[in-house]
Protein backbone atom coordinates (compact mmCIF):
# COMPACT_ATOMS: atom_id res chain seq x y z
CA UNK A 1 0.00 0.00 0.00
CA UNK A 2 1.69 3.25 -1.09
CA UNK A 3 1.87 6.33 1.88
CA UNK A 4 -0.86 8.47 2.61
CA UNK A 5 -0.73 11.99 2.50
CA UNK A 6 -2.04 13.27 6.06
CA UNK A 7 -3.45 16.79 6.73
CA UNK A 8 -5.36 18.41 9.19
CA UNK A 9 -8.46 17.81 6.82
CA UNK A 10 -7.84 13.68 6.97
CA UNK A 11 -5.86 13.64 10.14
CA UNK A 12 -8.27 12.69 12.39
CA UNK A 13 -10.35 10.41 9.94
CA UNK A 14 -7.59 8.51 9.17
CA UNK A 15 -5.99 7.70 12.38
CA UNK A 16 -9.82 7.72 14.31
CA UNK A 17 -10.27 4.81 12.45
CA UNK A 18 -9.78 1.22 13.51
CA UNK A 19 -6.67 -0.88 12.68
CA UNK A 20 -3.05 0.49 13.13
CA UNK A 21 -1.25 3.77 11.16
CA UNK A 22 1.57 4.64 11.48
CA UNK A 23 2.79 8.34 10.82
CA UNK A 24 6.37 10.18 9.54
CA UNK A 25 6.49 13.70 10.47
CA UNK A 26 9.00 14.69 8.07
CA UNK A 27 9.83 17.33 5.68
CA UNK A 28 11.69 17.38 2.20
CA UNK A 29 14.92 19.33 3.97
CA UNK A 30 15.41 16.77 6.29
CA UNK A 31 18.08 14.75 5.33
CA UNK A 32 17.09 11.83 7.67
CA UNK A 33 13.91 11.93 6.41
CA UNK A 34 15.17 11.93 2.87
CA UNK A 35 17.21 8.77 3.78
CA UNK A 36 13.89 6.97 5.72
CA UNK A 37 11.46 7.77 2.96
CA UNK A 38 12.30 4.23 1.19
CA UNK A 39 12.64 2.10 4.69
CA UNK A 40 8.67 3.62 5.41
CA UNK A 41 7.97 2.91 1.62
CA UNK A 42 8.77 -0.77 1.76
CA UNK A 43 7.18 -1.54 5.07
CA UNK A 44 4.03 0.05 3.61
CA UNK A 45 4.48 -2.17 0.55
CA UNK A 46 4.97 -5.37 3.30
CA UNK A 47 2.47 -4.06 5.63
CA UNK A 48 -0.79 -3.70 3.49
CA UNK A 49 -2.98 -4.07 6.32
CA UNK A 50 -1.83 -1.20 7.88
CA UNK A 51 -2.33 2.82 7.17
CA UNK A 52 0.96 4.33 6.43
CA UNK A 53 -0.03 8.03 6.92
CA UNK A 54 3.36 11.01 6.02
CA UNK A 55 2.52 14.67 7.32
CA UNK A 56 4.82 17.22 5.70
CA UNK A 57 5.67 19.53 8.58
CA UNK A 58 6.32 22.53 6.35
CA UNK A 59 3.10 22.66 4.67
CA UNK A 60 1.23 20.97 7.66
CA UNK A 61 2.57 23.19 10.44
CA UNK A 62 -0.21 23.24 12.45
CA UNK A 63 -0.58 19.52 12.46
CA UNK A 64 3.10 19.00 13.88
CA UNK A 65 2.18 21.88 16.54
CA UNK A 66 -0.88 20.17 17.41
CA UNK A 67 1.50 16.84 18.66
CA UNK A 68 4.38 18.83 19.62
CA UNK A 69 6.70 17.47 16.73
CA UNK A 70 9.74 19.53 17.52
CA UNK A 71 12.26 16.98 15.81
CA UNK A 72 11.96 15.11 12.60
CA UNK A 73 11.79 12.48 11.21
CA UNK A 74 8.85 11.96 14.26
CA UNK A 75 7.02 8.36 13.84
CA UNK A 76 3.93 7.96 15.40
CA UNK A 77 2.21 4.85 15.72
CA UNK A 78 -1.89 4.95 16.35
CA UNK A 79 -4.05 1.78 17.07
CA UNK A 80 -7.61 2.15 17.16
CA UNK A 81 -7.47 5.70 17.82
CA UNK A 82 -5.02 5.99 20.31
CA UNK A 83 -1.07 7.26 19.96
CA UNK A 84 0.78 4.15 21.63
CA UNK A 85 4.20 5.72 20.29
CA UNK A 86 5.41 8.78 19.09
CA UNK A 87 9.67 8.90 19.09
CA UNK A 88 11.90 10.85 16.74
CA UNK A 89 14.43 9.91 14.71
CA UNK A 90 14.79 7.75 11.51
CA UNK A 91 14.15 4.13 12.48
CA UNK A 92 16.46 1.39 10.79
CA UNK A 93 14.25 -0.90 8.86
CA UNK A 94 14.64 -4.04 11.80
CA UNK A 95 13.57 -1.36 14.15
CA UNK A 96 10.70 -0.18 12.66
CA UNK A 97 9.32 -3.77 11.53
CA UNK A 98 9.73 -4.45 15.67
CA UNK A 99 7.63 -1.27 16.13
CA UNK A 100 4.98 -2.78 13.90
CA UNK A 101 4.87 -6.07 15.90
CA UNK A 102 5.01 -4.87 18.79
CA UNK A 103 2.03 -2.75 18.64
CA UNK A 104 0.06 -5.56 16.50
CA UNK A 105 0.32 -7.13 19.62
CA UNK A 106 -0.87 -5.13 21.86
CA UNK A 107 -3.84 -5.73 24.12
CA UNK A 108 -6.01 -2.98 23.25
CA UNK A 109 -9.29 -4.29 25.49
């Protein structure tokens, strides 16, 4: 499943929803970001039951106020409507994959 583009418009929608997403804060200065784009690419490619959601800080300023994002790359991780991780920095790709298990398995009763 290819990224989707997340703004304040869809924000909530998106992530409100059930099931996981995960979200980059990034912008297209950021080298790290730059360098992550294709690690978050294939996992959404391996991951197609799960919402990969990118907010471009620059043009979606108010978004990043709205969680505080005061580094980037920021990756967020919401399941069922509810942030169970929000850390920044670029993720290696073993890292991030042990993100996404670890909040598949959470107990969210």
């Amino acid at each position: 499943m290819a990224t989707v583009a997340l703004t304040t418009e869809n924000f909530d929608e998106v992530t409100g929803k059930g099931g996981i997403v995960l979200v980059d804060f990034w912008a297209s200065w950021c080298g790290p970001c730059v360098r992550f784009a294709p690690t978050y690419e294939r996992s959404s490619e391996k991951h197609t039951e799960i919402t990969f959601g990118k907010v471009d800080t620059e043009a979606q300023q108010e978004l990043a106020a709205k969680f505080d994002i005061r580094s980037i790359p920021t990756i967020m991780a919401v399941r069922d409507g509810v942030i169970v991780f929000s850390q920044p920095g670029a993720l290696p790709e073993s890292a991030l994959e042990s993100l996404i298990d670890q909040v598949e398995k959470l107990d969210m009763e």
